[in-house]
C-alpha atoms as a PDB file:
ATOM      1  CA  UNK A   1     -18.406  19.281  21.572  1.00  0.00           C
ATOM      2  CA  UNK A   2     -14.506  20.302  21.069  1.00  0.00           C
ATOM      3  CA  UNK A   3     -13.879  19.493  17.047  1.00  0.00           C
ATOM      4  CA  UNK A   4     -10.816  17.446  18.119  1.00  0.00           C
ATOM      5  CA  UNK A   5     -13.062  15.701  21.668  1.00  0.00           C
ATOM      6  CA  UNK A   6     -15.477  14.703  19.001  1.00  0.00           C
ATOM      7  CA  UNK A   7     -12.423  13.231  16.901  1.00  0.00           C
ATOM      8  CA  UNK A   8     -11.559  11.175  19.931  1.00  0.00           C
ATOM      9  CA  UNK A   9     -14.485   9.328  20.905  1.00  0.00           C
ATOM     10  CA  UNK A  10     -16.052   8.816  17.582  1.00  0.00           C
ATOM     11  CA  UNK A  11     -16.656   5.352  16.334  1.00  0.00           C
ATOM     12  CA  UNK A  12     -18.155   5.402  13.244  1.00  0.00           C
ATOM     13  CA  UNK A  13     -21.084   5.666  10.146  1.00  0.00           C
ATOM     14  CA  UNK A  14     -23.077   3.917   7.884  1.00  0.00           C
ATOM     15  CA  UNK A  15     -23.323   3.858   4.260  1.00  0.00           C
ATOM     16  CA  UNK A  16     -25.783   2.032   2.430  1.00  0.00           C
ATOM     17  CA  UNK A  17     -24.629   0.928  -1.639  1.00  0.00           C
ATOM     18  CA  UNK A  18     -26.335  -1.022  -3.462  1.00  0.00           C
ATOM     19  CA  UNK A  19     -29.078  -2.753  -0.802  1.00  0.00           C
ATOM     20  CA  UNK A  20     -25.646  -3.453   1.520  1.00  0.00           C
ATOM     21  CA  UNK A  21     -24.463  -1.731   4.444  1.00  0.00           C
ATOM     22  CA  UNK A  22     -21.083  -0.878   5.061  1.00  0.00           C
ATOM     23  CA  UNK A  23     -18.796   1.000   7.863  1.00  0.00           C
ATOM     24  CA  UNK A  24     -17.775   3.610   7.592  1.00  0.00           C
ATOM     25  CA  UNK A  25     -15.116   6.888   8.210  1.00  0.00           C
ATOM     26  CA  UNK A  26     -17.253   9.962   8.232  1.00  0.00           C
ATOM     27  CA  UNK A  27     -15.106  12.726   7.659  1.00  0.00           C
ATOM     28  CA  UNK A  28     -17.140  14.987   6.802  1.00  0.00           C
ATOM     29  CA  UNK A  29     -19.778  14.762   9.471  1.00  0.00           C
ATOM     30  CA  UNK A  30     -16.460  15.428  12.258  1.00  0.00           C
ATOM     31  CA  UNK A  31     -14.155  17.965  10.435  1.00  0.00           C
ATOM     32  CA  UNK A  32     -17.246  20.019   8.199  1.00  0.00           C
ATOM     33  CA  UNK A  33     -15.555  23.227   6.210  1.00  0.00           C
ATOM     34  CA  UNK A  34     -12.171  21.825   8.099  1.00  0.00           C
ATOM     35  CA  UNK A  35     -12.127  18.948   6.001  1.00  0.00           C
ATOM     36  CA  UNK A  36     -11.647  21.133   2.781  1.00  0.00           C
ATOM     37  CA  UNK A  37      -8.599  22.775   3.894  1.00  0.00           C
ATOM     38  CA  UNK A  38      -6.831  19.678   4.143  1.00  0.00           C
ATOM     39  CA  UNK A  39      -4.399  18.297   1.036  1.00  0.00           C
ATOM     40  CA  UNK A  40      -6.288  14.911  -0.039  1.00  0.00           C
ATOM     41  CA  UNK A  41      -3.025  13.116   1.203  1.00  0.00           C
ATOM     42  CA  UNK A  42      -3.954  14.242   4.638  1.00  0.00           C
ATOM     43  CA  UNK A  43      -7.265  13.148   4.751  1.00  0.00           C
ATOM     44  CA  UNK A  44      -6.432   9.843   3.820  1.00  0.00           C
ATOM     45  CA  UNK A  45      -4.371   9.704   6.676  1.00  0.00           C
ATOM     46  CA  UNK A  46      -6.667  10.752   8.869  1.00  0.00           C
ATOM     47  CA  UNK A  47      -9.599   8.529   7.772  1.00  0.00           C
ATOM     48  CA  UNK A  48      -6.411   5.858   8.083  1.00  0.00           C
ATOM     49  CA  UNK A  49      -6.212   7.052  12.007  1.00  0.00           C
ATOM     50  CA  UNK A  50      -9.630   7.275  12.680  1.00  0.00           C
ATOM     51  CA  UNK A  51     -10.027   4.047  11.727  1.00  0.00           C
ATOM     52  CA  UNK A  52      -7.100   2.166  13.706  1.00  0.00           C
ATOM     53  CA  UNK A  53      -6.010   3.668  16.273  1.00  0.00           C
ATOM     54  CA  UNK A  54      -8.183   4.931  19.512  1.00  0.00           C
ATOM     55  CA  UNK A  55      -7.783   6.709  23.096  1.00  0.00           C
ATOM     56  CA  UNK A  56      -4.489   8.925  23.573  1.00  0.00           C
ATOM     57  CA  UNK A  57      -2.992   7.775  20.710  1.00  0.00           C
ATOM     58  CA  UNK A  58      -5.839   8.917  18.216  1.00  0.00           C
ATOM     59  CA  UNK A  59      -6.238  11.984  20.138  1.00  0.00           C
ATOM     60  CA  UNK A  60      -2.160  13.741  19.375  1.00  0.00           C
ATOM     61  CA  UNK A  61      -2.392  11.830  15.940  1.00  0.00           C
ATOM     62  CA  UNK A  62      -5.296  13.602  14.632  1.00  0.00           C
ATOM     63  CA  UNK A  63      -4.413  16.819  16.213  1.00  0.00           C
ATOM     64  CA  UNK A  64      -0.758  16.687  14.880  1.00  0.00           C
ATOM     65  CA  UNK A  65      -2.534  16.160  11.561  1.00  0.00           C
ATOM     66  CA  UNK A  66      -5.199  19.269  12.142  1.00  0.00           C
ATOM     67  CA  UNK A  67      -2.256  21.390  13.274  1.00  0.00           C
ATOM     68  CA  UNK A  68      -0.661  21.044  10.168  1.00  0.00           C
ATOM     69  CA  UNK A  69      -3.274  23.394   8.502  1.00  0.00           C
ATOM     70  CA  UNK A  70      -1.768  26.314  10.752  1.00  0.00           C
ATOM     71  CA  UNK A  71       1.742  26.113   9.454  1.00  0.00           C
ATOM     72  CA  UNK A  72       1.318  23.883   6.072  1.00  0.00           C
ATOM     73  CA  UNK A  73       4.370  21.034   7.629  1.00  0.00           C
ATOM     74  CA  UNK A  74       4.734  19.310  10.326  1.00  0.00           C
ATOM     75  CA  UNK A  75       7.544  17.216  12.082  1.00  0.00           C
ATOM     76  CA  UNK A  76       5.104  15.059  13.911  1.00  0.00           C
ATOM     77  CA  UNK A  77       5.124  11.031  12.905  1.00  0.00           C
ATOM     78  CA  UNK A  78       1.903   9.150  13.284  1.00  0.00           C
ATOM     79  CA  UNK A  79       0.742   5.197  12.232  1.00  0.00           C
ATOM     80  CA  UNK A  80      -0.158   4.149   9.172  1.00  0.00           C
ATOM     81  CA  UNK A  81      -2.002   1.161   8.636  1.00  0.00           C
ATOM     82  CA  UNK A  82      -2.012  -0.302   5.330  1.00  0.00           C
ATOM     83  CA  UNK A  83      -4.076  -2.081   3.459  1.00  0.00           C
ATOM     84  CA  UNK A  84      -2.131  -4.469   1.545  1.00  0.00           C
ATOM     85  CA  UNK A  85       1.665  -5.212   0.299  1.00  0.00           C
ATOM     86  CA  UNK A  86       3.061  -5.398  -2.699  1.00  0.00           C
ATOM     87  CA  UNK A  87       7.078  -6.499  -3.244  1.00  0.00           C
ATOM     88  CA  UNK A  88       9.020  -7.349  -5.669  1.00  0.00           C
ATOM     89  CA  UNK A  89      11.130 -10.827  -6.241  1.00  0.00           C
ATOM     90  CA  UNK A  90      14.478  -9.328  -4.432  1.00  0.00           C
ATOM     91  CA  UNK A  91      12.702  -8.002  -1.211  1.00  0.00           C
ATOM     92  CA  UNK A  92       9.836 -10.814  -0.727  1.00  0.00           C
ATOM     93  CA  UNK A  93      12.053 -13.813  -1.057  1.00  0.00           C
ATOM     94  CA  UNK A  94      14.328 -12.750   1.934  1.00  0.00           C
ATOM     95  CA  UNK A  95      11.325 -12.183   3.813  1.00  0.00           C
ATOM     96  CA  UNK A  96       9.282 -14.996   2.954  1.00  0.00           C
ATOM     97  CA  UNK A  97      12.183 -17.110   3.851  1.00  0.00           C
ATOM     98  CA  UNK A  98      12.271 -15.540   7.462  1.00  0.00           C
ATOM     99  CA  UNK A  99       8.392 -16.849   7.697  1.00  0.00           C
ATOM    100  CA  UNK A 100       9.558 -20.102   7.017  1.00  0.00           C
ATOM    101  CA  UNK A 101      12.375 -20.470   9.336  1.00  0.00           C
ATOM    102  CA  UNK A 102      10.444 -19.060  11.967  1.00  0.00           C
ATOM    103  CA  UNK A 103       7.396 -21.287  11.437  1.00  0.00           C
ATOM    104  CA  UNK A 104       9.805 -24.786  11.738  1.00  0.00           C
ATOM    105  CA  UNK A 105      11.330 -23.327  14.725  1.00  0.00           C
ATOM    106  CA  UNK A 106       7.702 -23.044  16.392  1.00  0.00           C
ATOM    107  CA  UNK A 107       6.961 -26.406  14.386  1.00  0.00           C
ATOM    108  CA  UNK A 108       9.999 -27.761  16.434  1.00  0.00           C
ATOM    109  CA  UNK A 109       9.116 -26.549  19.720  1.00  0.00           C
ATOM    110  CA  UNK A 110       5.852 -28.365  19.316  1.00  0.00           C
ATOM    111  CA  UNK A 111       3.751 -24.784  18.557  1.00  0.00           C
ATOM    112  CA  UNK A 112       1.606 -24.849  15.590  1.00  0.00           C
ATOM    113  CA  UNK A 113       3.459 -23.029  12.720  1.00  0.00           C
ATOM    114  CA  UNK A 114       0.300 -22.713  10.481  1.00  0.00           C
ATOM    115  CA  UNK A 115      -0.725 -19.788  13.339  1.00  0.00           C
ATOM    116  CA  UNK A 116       2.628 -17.536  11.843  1.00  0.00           C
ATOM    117  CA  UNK A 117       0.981 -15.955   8.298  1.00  0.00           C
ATOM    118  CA  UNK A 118       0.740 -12.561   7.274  1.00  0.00           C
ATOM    119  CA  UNK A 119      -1.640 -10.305   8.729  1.00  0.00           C
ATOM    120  CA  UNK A 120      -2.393  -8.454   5.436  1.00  0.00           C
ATOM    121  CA  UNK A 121      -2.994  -9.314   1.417  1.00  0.00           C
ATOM    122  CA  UNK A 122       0.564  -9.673   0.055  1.00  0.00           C
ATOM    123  CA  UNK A 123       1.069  -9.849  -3.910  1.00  0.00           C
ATOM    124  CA  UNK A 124       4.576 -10.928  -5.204  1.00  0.00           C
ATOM    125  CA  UNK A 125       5.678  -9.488  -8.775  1.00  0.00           C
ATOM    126  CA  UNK A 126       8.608 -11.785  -9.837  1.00  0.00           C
ATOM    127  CA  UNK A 127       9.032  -9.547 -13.266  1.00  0.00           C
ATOM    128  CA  UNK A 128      11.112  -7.221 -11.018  1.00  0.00           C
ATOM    129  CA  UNK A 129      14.440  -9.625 -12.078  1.00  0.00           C
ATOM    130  CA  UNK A 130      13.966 -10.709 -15.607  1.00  0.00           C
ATOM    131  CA  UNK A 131      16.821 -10.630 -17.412  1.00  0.00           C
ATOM    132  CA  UNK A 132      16.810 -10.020 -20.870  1.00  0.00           C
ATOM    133  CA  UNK A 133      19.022 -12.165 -23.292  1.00  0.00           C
ATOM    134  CA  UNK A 134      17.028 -12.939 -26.345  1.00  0.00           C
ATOM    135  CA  UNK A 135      16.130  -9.750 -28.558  1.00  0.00           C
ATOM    136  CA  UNK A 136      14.956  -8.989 -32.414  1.00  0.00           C
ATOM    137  CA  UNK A 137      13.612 -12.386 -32.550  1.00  0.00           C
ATOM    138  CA  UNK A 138       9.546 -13.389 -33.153  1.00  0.00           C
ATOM    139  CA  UNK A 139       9.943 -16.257 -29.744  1.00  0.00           C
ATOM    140  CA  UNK A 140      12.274 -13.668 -27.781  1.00  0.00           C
ATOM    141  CA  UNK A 141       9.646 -13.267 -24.972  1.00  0.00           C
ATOM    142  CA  UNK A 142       9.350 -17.287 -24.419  1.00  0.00           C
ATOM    143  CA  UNK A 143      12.826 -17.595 -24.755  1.00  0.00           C
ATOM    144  CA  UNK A 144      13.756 -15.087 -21.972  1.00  0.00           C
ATOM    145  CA  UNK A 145      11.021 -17.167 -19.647  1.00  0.00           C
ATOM    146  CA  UNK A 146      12.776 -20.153 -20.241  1.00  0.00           C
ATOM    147  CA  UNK A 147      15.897 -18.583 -19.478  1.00  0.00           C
ATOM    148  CA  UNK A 148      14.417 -17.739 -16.347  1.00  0.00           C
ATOM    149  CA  UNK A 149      12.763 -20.651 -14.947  1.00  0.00           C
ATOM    150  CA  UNK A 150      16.000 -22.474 -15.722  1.00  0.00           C
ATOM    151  CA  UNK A 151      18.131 -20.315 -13.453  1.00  0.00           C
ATOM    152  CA  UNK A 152      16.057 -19.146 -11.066  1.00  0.00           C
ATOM    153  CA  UNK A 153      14.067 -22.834 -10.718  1.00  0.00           C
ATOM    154  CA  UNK A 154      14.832 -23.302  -6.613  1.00  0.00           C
ATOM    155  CA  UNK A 155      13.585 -19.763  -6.062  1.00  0.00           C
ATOM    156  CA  UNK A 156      10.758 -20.462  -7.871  1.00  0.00           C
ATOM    157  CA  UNK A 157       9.622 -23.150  -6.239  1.00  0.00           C
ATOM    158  CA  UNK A 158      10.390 -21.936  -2.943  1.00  0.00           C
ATOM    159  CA  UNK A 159       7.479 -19.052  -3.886  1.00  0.00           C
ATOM    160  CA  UNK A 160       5.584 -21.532  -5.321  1.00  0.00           C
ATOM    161  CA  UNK A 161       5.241 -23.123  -1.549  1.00  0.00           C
ATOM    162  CA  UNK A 162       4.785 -19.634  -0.099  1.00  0.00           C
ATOM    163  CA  UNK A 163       1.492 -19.474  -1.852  1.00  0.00           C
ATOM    164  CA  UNK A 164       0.427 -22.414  -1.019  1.00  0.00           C
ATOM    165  CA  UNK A 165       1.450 -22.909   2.423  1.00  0.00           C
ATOM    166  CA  UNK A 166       0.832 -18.931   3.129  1.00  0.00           C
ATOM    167  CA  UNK A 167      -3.133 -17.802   3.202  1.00  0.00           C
ATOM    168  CA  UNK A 168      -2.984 -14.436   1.599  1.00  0.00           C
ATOM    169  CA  UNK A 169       0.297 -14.688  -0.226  1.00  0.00           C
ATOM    170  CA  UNK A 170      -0.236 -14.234  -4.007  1.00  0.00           C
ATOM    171  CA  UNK A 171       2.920 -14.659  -6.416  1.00  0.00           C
ATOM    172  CA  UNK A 172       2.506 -13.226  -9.622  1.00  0.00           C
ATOM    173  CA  UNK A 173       4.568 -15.306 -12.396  1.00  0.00           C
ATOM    174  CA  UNK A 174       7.281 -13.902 -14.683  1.00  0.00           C
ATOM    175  CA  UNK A 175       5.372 -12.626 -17.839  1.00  0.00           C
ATOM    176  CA  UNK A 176       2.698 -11.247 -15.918  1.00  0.00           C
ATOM    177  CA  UNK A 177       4.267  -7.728 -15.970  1.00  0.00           C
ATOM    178  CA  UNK A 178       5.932  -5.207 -14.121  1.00  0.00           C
ATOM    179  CA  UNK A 179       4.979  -4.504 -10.195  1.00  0.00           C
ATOM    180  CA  UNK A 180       4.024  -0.876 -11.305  1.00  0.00           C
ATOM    181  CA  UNK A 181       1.494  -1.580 -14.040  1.00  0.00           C
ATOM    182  CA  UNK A 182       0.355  -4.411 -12.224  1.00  0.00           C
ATOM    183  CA  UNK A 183      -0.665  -2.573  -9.181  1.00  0.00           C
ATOM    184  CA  UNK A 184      -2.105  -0.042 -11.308  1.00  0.00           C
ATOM    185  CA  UNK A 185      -4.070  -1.733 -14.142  1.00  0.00           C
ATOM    186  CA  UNK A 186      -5.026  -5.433 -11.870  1.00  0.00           C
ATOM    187  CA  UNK A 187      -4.593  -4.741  -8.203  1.00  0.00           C
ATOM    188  CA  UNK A 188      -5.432  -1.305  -6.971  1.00  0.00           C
ATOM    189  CA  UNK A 189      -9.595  -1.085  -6.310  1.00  0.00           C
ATOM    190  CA  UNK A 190      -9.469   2.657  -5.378  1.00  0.00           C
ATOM    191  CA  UNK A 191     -12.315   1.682  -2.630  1.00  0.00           C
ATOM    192  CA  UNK A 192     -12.045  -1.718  -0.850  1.00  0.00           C
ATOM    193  CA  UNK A 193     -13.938  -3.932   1.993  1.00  0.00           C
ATOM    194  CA  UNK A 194     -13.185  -5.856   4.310  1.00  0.00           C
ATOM    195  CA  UNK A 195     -14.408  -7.399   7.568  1.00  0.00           C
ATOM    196  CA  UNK A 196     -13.748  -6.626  11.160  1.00  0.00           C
ATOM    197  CA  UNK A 197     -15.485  -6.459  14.664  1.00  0.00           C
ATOM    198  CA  UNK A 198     -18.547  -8.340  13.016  1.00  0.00           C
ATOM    199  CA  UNK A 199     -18.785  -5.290  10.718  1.00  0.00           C
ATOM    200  CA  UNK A 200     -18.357  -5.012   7.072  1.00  0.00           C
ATOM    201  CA  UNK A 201     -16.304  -1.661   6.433  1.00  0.00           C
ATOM    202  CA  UNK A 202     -15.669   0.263   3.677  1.00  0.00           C
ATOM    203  CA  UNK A 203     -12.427   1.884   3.231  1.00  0.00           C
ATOM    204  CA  UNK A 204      -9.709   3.441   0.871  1.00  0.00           C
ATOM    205  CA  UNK A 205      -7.398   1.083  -0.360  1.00  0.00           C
ATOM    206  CA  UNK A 206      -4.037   2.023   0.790  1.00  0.00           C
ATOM    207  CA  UNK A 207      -0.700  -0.004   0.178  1.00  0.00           C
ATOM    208  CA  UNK A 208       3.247  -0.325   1.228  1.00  0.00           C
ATOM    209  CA  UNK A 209       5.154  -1.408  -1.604  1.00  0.00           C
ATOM    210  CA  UNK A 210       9.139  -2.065  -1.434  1.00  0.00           C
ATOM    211  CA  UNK A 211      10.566  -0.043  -4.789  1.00  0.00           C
ATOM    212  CA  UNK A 212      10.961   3.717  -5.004  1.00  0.00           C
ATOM    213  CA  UNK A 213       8.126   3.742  -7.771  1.00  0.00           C
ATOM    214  CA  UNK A 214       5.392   2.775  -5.547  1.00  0.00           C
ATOM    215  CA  UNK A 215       3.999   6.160  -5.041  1.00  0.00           C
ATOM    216  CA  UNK A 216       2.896   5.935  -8.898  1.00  0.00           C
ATOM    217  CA  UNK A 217      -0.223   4.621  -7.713  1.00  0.00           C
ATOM    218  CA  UNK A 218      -0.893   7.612  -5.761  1.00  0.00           C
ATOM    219  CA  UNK A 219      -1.791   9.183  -9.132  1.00  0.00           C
ATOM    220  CA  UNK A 220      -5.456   7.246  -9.464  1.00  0.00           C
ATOM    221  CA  UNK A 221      -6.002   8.143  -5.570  1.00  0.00           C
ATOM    222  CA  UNK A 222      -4.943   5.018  -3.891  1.00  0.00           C
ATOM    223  CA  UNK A 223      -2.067   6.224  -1.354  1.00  0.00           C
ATOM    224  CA  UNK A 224       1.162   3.874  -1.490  1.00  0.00           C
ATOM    225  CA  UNK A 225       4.117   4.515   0.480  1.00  0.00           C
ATOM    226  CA  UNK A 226       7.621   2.822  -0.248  1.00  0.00           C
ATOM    227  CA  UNK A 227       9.272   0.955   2.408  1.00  0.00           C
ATOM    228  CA  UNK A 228      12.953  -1.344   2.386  1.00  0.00           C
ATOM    229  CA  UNK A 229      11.858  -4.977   2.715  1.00  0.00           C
ATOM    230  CA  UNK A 230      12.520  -5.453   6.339  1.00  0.00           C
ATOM    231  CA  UNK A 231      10.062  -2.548   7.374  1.00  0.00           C
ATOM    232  CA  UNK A 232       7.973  -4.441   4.534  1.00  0.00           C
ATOM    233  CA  UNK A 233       8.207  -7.691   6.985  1.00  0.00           C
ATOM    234  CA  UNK A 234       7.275  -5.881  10.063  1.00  0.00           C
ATOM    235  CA  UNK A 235       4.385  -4.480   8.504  1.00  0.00           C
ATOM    236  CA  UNK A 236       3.067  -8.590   7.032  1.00  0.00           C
ATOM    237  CA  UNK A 237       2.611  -8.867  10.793  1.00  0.00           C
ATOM    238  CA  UNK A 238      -0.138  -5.840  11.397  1.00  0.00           C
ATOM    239  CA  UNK A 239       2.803  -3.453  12.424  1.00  0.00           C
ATOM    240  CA  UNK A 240       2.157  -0.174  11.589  1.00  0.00           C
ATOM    241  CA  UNK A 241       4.477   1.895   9.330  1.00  0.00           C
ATOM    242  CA  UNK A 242       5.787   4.919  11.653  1.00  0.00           C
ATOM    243  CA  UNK A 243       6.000   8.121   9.442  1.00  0.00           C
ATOM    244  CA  UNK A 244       6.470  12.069   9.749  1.00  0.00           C
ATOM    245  CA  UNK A 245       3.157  13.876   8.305  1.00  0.00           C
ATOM    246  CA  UNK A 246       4.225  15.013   4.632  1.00  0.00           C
ATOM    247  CA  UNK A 247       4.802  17.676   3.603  1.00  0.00           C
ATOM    248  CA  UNK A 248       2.115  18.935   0.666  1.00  0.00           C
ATOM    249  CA  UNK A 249       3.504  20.570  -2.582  1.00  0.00           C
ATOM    250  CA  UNK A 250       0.557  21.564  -5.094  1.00  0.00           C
ATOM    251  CA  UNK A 251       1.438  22.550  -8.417  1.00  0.00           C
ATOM    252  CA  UNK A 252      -1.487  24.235 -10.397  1.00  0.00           C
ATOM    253  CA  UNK A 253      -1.396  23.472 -14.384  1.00  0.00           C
ATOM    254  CA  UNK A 254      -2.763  25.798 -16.821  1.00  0.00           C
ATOM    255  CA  UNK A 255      -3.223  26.514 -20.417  1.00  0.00           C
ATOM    256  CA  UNK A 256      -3.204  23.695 -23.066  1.00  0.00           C
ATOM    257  CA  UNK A 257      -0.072  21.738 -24.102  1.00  0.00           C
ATOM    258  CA  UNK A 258       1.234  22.367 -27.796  1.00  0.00           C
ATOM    259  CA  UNK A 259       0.693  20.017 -30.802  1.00  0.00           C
ATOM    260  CA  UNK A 260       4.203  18.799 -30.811  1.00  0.00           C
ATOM    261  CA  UNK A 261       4.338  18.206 -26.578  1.00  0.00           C
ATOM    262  CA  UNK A 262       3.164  14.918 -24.984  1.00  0.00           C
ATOM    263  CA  UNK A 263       1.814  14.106 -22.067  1.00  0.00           C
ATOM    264  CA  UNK A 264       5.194  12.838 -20.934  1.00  0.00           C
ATOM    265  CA  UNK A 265       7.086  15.899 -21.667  1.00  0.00           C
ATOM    266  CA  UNK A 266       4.598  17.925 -19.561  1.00  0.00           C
ATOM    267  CA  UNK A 267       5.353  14.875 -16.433  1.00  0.00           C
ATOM    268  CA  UNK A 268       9.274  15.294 -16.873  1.00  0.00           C
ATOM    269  CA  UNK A 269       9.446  18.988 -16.693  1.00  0.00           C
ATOM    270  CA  UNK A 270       6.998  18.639 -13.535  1.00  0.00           C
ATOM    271  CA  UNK A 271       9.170  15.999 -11.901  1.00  0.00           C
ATOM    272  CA  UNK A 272      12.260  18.348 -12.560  1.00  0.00           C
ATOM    273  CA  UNK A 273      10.652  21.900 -10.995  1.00  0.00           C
ATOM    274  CA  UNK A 274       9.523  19.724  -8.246  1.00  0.00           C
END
């Protein structure tokens, strides 16, 4: 069978870990030495296609995706389904408000508004704000907390409902850290599960995260794409995220760094070749 017929009417594998059985993308088994040529980024998307979309639509995204090998770019947009959402306190609260207007005017027309929720995990980082005012002093970091629960106290329990009242919806407090290192030290599971069509799947955890430094966590191979926080709305509701197939720049490293470089220095004169 045609590489890209077998593409199209593939459902999917097995894996068994640890005495459980899981769903599963088999990339390998479809694409075999094809697989290779493609930049991890793109095979991520792929597994991401493979595993939500089906018919015509799977058919010109994967071969927009296995075209890009002959020219290395491509102007072609395909889905992408995330796994999970992560905003900040300036871009959830907006949208969180939405949810609850819209689920008293369905509450008014005599609908049930518990059936309005999100669709996907959603974690809230409320550090995102925090306003410094107390400094060089042992109780600064209580004192700034204080600060902030005292002017930000409506908001805050307005989010405080939202987790509550919203399955899914996870707010995490100020002093819990910054959205970044949270996503990459507490969230982020590299490989996650979840259930669907009776199945139990395993599946790369992907994300859409609302701040320009969400792609950080592509750097421990979870692939997170930054959105503005009404695209971040749609895509609470199962929407995908509409996207043109990226572009690939690999930069190859070699040598050692010297004693008196850091780590850092060697990421900032990356970022500024780039």
């Amino acid at each position: 069978m045609h590489k890209l017929e077998k593409l199209t009417h593939y459902t999917h594998g097995y894996l068994t870990f640890k005495g459980h059985g899981y769903a599963i993308i088999e990339l390998p088994k479809l694409l075999g030495e094809t697989l290779h040529k493609l930049p991890y980024v793109l095979r991520l998307l792929l597994e991401n296609i493979m595993r939500n979309t089906a018919g015509e639509e799977r058919k010109r995204s994967s071969q927009a995706l296995l075209r890009w090998l002959e020219n290395g770019t491509s102007s072609d947009e395909i889905a992408f389904q995330s796994g999970r959402i992560l905003m900040h306190d300036t871009t959830s609260t907006p949208a969180l408000v939405d949810i609850a207007a819209m689920r008293d005017t369905i509450r008014e027309a005599g609908g049930d508004p518990e059936v309005l929720k999100p669709h996907l995990p959603v974690d809230v980082s409320v550090d995102h704000s925090l306003a410094v005012e107390v400094f060089a002093s042992s109780s600064a970091s209580e004192d700034n907390l204080q600060h902030e629960m005292r002017r930000n106290h409506e908001r805050y329990r307005f989010l405080r409902w939202a987790s509550s009242a919203l399955e899914g919806v996870t707010i995490h407090p100020p002093g819990t850290g910054i959205m970044h290192t949270l996503n990459l030290e507490q969230l982020a599971t590299v490989v996650t599960t979840h259930e669907r069509g009776g199945e139990r799947w395993m599946v790369p955890d992907t994300m859409i995260g609302t701040d320009s430094h969400t792609p950080m966590i592509n750097g421990i191979g979870v692939l997170g794409w930054g959105v503005g926080g009404l695209e971040a709305e749609t895509v609470m509701f199962g929407v995908p995220t509409m996207l043109r197939i990226p572009d690939v720049v690999g930069v190859k490293l070699t040598g050692t760094l010297a004693p008196q470089a850091q780590a850092t220095d060697l990421a900032l004169i990356v970022t500024q070749r780039l």
